[in-house]
Protein backbone atom coordinates (compact mmCIF):
# COMPACT_ATOMS: atom_id res chain seq x y z
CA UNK A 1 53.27 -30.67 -65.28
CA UNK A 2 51.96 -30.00 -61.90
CA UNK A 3 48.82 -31.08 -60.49
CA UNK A 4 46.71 -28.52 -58.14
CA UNK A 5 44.78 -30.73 -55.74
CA UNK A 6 41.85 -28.56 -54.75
CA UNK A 7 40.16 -29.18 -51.31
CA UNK A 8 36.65 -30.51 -51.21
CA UNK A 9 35.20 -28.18 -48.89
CA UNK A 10 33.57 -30.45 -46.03
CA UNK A 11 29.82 -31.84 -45.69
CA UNK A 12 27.93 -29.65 -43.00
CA UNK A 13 26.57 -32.50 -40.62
CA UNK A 14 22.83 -32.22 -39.44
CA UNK A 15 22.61 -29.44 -36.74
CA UNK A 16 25.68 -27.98 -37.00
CA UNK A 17 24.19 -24.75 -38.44
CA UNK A 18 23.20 -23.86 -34.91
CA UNK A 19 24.57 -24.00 -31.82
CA UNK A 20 23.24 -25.76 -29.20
CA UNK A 21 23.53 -25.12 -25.52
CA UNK A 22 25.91 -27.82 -23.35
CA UNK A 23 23.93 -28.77 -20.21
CA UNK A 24 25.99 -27.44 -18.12
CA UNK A 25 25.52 -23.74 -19.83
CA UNK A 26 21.62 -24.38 -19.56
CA UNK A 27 22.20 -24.80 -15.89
CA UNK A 28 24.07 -22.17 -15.57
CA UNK A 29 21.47 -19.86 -17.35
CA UNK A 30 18.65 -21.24 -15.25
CA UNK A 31 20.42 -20.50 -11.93
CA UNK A 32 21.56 -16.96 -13.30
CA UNK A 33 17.55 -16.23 -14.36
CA UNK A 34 16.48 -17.95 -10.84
CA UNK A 35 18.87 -15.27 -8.91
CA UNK A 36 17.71 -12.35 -11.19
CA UNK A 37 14.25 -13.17 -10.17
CA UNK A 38 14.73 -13.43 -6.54
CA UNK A 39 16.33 -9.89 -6.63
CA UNK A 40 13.34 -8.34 -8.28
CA UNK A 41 11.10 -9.92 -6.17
CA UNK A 42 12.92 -8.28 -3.22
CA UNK A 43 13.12 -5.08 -5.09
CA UNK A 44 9.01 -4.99 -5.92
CA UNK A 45 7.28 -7.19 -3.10
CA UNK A 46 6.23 -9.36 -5.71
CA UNK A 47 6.04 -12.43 -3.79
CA UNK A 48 3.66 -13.97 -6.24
CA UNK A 49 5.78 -14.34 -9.07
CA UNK A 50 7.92 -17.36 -7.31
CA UNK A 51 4.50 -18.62 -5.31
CA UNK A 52 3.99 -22.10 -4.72
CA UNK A 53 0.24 -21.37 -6.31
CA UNK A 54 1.53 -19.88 -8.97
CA UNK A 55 4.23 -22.17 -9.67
CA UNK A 56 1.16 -25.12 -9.59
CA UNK A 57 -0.88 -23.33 -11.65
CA UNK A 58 1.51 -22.55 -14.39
CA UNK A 59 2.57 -26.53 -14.36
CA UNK A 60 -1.46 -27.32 -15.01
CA UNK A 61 -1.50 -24.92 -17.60
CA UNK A 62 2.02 -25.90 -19.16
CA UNK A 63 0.35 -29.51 -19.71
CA UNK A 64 -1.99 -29.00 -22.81
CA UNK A 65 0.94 -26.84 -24.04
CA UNK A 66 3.66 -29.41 -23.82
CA UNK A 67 0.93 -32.06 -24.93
CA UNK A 68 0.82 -30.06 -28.38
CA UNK A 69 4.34 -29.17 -28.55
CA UNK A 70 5.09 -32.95 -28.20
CA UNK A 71 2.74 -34.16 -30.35
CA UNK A 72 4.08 -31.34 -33.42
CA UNK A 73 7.42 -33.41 -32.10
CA UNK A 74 6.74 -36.34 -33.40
CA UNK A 75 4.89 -35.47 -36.77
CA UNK A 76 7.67 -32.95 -37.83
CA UNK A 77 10.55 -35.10 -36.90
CA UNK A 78 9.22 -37.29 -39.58
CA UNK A 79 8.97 -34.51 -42.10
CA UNK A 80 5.29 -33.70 -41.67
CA UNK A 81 4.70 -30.29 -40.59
CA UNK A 82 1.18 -30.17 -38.35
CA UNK A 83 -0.69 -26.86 -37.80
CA UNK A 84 -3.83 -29.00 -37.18
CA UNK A 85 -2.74 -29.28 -33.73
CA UNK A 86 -5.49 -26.71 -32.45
CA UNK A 87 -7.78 -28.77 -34.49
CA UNK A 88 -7.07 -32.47 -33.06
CA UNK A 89 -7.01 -30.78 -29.83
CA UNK A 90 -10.45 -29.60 -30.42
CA UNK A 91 -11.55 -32.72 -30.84
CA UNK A 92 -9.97 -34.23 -28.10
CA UNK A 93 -11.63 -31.56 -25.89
CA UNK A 94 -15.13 -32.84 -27.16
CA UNK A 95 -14.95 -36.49 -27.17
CA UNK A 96 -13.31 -36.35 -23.73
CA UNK A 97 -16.17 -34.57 -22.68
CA UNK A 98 -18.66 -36.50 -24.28
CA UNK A 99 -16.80 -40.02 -22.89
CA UNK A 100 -16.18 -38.91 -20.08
CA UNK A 101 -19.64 -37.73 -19.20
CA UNK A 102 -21.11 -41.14 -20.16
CA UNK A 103 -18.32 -43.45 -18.74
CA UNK A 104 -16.60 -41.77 -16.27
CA UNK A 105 -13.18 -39.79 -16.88
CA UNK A 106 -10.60 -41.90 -18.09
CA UNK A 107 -13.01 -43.10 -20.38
CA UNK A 108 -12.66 -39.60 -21.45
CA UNK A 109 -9.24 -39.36 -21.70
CA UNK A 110 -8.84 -42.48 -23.76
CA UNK A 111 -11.50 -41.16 -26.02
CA UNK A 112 -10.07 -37.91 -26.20
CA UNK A 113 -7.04 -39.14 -27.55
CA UNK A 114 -9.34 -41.09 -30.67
CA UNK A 115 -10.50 -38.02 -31.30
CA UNK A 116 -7.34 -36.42 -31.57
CA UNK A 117 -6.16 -39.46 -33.62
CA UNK A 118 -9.07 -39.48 -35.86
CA UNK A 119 -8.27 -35.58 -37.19
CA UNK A 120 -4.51 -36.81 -37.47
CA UNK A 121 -5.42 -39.72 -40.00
CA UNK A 122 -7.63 -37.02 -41.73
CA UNK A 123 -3.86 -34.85 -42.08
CA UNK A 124 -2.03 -37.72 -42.92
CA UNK A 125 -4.33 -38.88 -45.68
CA UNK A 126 -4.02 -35.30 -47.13
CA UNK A 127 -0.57 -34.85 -46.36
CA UNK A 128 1.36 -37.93 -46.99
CA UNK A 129 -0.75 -39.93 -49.59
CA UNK A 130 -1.91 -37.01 -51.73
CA UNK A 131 1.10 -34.98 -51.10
CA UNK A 132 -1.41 -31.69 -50.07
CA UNK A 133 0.31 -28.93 -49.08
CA UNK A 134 0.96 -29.58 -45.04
CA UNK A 135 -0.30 -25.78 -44.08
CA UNK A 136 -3.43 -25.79 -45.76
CA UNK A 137 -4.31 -29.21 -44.61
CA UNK A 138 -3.86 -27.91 -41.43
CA UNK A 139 -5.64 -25.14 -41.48
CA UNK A 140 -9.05 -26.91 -42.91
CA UNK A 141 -8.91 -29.46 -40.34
CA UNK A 142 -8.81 -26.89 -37.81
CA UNK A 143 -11.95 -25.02 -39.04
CA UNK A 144 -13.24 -28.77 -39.30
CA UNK A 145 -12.80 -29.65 -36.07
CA UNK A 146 -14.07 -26.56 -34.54
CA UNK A 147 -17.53 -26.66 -36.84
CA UNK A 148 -17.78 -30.31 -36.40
CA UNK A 149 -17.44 -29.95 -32.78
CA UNK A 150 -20.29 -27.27 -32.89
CA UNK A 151 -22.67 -29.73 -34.47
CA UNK A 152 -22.34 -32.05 -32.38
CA UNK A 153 -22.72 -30.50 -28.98
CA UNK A 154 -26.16 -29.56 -30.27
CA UNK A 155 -26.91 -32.94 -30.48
CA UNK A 156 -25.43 -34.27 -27.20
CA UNK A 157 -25.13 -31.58 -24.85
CA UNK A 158 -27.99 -29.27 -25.60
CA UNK A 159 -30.45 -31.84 -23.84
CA UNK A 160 -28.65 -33.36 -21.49
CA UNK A 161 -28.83 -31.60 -17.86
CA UNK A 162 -26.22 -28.67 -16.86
CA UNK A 163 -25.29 -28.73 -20.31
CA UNK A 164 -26.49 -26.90 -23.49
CA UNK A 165 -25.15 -26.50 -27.11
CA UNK A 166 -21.67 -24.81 -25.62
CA UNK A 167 -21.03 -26.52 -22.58
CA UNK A 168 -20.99 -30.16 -21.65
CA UNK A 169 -22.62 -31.39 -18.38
CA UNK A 170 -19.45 -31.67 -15.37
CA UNK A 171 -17.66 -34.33 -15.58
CA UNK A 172 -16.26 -36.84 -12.35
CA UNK A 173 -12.71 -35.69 -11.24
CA UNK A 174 -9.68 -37.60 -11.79
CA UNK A 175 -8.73 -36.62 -7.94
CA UNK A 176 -5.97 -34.54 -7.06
CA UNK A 177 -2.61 -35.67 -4.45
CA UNK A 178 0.25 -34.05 -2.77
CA UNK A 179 3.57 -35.72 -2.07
CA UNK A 180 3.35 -36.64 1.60
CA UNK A 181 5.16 -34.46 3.77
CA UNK A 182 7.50 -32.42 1.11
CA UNK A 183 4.41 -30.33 -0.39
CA UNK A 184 4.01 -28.50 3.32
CA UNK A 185 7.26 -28.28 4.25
CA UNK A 186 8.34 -26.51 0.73
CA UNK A 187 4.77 -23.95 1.22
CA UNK A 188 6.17 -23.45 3.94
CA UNK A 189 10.03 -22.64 3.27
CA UNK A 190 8.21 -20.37 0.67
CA UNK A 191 6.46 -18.10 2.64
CA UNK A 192 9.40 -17.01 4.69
CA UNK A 193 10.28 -14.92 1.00
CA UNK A 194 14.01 -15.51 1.66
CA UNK A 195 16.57 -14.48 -0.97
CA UNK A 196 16.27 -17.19 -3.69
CA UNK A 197 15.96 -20.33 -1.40
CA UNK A 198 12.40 -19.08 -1.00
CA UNK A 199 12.04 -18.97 -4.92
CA UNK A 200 13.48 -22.48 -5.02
CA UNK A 201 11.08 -23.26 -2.73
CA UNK A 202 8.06 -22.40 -4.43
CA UNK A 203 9.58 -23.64 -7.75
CA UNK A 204 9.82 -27.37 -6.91
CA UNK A 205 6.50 -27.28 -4.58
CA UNK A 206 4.65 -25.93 -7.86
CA UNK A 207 5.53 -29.31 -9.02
CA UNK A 208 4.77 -31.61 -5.82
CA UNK A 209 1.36 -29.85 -4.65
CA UNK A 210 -2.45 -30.72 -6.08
CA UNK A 211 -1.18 -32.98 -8.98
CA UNK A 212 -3.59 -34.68 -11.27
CA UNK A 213 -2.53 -38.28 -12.35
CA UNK A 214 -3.21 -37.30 -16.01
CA UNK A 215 -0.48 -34.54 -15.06
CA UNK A 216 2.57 -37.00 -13.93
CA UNK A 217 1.40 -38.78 -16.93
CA UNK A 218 2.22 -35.93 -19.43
CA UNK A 219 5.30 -34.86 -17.93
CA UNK A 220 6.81 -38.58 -18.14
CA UNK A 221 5.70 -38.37 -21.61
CA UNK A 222 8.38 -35.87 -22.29
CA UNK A 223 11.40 -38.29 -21.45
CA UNK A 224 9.42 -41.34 -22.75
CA UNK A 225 9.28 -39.05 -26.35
CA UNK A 226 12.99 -38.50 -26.16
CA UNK A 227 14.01 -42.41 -25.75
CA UNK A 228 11.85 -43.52 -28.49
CA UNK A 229 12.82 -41.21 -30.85
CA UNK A 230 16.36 -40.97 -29.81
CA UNK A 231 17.19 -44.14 -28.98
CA UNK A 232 15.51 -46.91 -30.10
CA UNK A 233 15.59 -48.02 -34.03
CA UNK A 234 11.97 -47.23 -34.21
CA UNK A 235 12.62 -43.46 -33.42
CA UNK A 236 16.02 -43.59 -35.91
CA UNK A 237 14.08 -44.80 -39.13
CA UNK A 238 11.12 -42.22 -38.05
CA UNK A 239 13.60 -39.22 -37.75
CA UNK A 240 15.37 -40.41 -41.14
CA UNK A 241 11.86 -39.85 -42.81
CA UNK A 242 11.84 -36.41 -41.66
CA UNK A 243 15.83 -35.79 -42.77
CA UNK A 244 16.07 -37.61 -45.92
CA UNK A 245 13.23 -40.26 -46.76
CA UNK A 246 15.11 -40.74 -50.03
CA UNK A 247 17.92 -42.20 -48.54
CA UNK A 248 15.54 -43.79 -45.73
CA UNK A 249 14.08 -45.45 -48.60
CA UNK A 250 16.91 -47.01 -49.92
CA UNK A 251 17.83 -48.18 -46.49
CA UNK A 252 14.26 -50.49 -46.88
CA UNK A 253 12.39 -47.62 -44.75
CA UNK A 254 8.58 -47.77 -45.05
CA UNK A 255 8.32 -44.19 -45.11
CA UNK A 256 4.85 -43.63 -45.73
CA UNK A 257 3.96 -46.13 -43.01
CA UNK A 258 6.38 -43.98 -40.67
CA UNK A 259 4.86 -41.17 -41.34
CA UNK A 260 1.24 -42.30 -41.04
CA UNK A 261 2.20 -43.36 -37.19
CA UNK A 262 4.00 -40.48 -36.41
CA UNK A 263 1.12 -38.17 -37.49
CA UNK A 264 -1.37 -40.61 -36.11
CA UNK A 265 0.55 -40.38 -32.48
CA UNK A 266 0.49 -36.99 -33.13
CA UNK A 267 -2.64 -36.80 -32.74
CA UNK A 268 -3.18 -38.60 -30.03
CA UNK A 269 -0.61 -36.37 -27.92
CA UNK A 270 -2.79 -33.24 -29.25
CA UNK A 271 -6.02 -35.22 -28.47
CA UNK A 272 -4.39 -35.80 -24.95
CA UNK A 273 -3.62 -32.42 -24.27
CA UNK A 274 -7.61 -31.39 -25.71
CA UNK A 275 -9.07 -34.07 -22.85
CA UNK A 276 -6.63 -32.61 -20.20
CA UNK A 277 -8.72 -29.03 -20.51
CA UNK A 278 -12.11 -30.47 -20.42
CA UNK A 279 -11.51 -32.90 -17.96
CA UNK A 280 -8.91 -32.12 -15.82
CA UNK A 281 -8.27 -28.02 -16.31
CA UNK A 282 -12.44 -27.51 -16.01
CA UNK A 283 -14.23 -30.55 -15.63
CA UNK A 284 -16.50 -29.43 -18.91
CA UNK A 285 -16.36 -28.90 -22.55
CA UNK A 286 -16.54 -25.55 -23.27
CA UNK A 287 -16.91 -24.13 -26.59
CA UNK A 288 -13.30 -22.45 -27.76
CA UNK A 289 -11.69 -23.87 -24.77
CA UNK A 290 -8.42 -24.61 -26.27
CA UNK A 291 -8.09 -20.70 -27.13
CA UNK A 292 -5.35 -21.47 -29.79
CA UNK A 293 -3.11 -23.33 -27.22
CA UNK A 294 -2.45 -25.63 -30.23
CA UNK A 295 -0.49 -22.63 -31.95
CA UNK A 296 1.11 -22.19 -29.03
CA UNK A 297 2.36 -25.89 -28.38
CA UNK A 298 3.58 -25.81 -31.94
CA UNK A 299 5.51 -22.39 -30.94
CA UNK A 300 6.99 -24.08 -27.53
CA UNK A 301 8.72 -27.09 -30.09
CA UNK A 302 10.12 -24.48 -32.18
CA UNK A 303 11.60 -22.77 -29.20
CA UNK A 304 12.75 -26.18 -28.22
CA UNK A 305 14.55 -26.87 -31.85
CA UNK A 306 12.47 -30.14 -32.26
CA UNK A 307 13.63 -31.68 -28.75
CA UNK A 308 11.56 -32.81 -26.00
CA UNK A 309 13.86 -30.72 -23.41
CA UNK A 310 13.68 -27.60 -24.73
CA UNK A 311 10.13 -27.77 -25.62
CA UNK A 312 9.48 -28.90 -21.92
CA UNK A 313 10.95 -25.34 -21.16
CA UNK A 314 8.93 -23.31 -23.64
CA UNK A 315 5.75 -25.13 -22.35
CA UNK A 316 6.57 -24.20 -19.09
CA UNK A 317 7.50 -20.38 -20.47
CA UNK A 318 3.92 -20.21 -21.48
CA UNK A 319 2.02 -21.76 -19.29
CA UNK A 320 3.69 -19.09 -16.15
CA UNK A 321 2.90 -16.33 -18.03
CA UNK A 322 -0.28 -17.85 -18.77
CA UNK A 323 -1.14 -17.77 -15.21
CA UNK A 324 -0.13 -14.60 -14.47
CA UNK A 325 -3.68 -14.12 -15.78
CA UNK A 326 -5.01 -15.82 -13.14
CA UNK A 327 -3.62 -15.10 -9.64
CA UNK A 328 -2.59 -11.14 -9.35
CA UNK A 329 -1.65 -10.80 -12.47
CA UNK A 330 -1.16 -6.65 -13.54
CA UNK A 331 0.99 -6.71 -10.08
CA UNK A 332 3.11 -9.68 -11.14
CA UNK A 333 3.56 -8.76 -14.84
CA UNK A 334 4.61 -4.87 -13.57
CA UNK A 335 7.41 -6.50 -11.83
CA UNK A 336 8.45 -9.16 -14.47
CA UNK A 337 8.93 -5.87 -16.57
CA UNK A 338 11.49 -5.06 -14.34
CA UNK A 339 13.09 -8.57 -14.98
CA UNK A 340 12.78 -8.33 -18.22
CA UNK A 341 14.60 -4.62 -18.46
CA UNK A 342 17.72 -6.41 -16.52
CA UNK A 343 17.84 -9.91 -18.86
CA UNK A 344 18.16 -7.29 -21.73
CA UNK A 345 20.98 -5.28 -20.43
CA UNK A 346 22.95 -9.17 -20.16
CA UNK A 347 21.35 -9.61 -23.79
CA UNK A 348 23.07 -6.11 -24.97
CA UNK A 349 26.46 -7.03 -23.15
CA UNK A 350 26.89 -10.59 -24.83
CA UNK A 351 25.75 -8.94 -27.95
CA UNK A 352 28.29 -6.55 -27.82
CA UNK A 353 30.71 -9.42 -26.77
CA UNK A 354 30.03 -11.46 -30.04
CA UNK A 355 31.14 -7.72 -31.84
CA UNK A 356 27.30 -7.35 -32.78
CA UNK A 357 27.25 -3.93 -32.26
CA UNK A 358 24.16 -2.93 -34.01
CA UNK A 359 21.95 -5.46 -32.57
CA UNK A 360 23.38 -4.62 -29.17
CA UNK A 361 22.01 -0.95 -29.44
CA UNK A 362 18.96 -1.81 -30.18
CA UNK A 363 18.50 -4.55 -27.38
CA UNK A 364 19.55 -2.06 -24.68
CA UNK A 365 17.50 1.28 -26.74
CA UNK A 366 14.67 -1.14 -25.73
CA UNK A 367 16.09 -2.11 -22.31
CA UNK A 368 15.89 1.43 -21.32
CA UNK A 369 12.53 2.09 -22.17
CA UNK A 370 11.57 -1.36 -20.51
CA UNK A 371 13.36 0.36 -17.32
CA UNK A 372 11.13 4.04 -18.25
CA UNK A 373 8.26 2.26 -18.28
CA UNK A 374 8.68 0.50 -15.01
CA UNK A 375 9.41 3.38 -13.44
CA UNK A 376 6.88 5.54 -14.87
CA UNK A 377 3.56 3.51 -13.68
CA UNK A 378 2.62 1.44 -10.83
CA UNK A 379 0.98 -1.75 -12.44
CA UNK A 380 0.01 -2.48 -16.62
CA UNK A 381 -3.37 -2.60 -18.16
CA UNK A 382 -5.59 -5.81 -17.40
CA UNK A 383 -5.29 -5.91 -21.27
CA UNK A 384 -1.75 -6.77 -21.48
CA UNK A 385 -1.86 -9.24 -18.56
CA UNK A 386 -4.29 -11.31 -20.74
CA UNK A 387 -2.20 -10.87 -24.09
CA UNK A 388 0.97 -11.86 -22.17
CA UNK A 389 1.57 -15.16 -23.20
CA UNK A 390 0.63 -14.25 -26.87
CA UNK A 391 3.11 -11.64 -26.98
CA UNK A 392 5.40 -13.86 -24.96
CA UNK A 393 5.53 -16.46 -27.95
CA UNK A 394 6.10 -13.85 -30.65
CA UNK A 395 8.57 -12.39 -29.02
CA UNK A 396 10.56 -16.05 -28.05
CA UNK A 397 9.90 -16.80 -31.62
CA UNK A 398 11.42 -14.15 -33.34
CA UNK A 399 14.69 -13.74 -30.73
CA UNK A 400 15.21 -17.53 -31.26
CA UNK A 401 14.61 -18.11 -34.85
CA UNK A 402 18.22 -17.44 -36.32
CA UNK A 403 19.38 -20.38 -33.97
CA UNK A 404 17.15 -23.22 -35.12
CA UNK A 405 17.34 -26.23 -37.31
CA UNK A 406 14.47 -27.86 -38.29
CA UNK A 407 14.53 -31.53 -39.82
CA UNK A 408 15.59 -31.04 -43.48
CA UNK A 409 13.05 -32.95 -45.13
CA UNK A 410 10.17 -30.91 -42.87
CA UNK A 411 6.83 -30.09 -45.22
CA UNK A 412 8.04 -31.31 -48.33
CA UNK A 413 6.56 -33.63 -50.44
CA UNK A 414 7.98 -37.00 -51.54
CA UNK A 415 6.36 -39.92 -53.70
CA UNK A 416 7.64 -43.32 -53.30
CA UNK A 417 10.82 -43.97 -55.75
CA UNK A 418 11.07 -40.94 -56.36
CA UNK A 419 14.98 -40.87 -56.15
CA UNK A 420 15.29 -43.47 -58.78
């Protein structure tokens, strides 16, 4: 009698369903998009889009962005899934504003983040101990915040003077700083518009020229967030919650005391990022200031796939075409069309070269009109430039979201022994 020994097919291990991009390959893609972009500026006179200005700007605005991405970061990888970040940042806006107008500004931002902190506990009460369902938690604390928020500035800022029931008095300055000597010397290597050292140029001075403290604070942040959670034991049992808190459990995880403190610092990041744009970004609270930039953070760490690097690069994503709203921005966004039309041809190529045929056609149907278009008008609608970086983060979205893994154990609910 013979015995047929049938193969146990093997165990998919945790992010193997997607692939993920070597370093080296990132590089690569960065310098490719970097050349690309010099060439259209040649090609359009669009010296703006690679602008040491605009390269500073987009890094101010990238900040609340990131702040939110991170702090989604740390409440999914522990399997709680936060769309109250527009909501904690709310409130981080308003008691910034309110601290820092009484005790100066980094009274502010340490208040800011309580606030932020006080609308996570709020989540995590809802979420974790009475196993609510994590979007509609979310949801009500953001209309809470924002009415909340409301009330209150009648009470504090209606009276006070400069201020009145939508705007906060102005608040002290944190103080700006260049790095000595590089900042120039970059502005200027930027203005000669040479072919892509130029670009370079303006890239790195965006990051070296009128700096806010609170700024160098959030981008260390980012690499901070990635050793705690990646390698320290703390940030292994906290990402266990999020991909089996089950077997976490039976490991002697606390998991509902891992969850509490990553939605808790969760909070605080959001509540960061709120007291950056009252503070920092305006010196005032300002009645829907945070203009859903809490959706958007939460967009930037899906882009990312739930790491601290790629969500670095979808804050930064945002936050330039963010700016384009703010310094020339129908003449730069005509000529990022152009840029655009071009990445999609590449897009249609390596579709093609995968033997995606269909999805190939499409991309370059679309790449043609993208090219049409350019041709066919001289600059876009003020309209669009001010939608950009919505349409932006649908578009990243939905050309990223077959290649993502999100923890397993993300927005479901678990009870204590419950895999006994």
């Amino acid at each position: 009698m013979t015995t047929v020994t049938v193969a146990k097919p093997k165990a998919q291990q945790p992010g193997r369903g997607s692939r993920r991009i070597s370093l080296p390959v990132l590089l690569l893609v960065i310098a490719g998009v970097l050349v690309l972009t010099s060439v259209v500026r040649l090609i359009t006179g669009a010296d703006g889009i690679t602008s040491t200005g605009q390269m500073s700007t987009a890094l101010r605005l990238a900040v609340p962005i990131g702040l939110a991405g991170l702090g989604g970061l740390w409440s999914e990888r522990s399997g709680v899934v936060n769309i109250g970040l527009e909501g904690m940042m709310i409130l981080g806006t308003w008691f910034g504003a309110w601290a820092g107008y009484q005790w100066g500004p980094w009274a502010g931002v340490a208040f800011g983040i309580i606030g932020g902190a006080l609308g996570a506990v709020l989540h995590a009460i809802a979420t974790v101990t009475f196993n609510v369902n994590h979007i509609v938690s979310g949801v009500a604390l953001n209309i809470l915040a924002l009415g909340a928020t409301r009330y209150l500035s009648k009470f504090t800022f209606a009276d006070a003077p400069q201020g009145s029931a939508k705007q906060s008095p102005p608040i002290d300055s944190l103080g700006n700083f260049d790095i000595p000597g590089l900042s120039g010397w970059l502005d200027t290597l930027n203005q000669k518009h040479w072919f892509v050292v130029s670009d370079i140029a303006g890239l790195i001075g965006g990051l070296v020229t009128d700096l806010s403290p609170l700024t160098v604070i959030a981008v260390a942040l980012v690499p901070f967030t990635w050793w705690v959670l990646w390698r320290t034991p703390f940030g292994l049992r906290l990402r266990s919650c999020g991909e089996n808190p089950v077997a976490a459990e039976s490991l002697g995880v606390n998991v509902y005391k891992y969850k509490y403190l990553a939605v808790i610092i969760s909070g605080g990041f959001a509540g960061l990022g709120g007291a950056f744009l009252s503070i920092v970004a305006s010196n005032v609270y300002l009645d829907g200031q945070t203009a859903g930039r809490g959706y958007i953070g939460l967009a930037a760490m899906i882009f990312g796939n739930w790491m601290p690097g790629g969500l670095a690069l979808g804050a930064g994503l945002f936050g330039y075409t963010d700016s384009l709203n703010l310094r020339g921005g129908t003449v730069n966004v005509h000529a990022l069309i152009l840029l655009l039309a071009i990445l999609l041809v590449f897009g249609a190529a390596y579709l093609a070269w995968r033997k995606k045929y269909v999805p190939a056609l499409v991309t370059l149907v679309i790449s043609v009109l993208m090219f049409v278009w350019y041709a066919a008008t001289n600059e876009v609608p003020r309209q669009l430039v001010t939608a950009t970086p919505y349409i932006v983060t649908l578009l990243v979205l939905s050309l990223s979201a077959q290649s993502l893994r999100m923890p397993k154990a993300d927005g479901l609910p678990y009870r204590k022994g419950q895999g006994k």
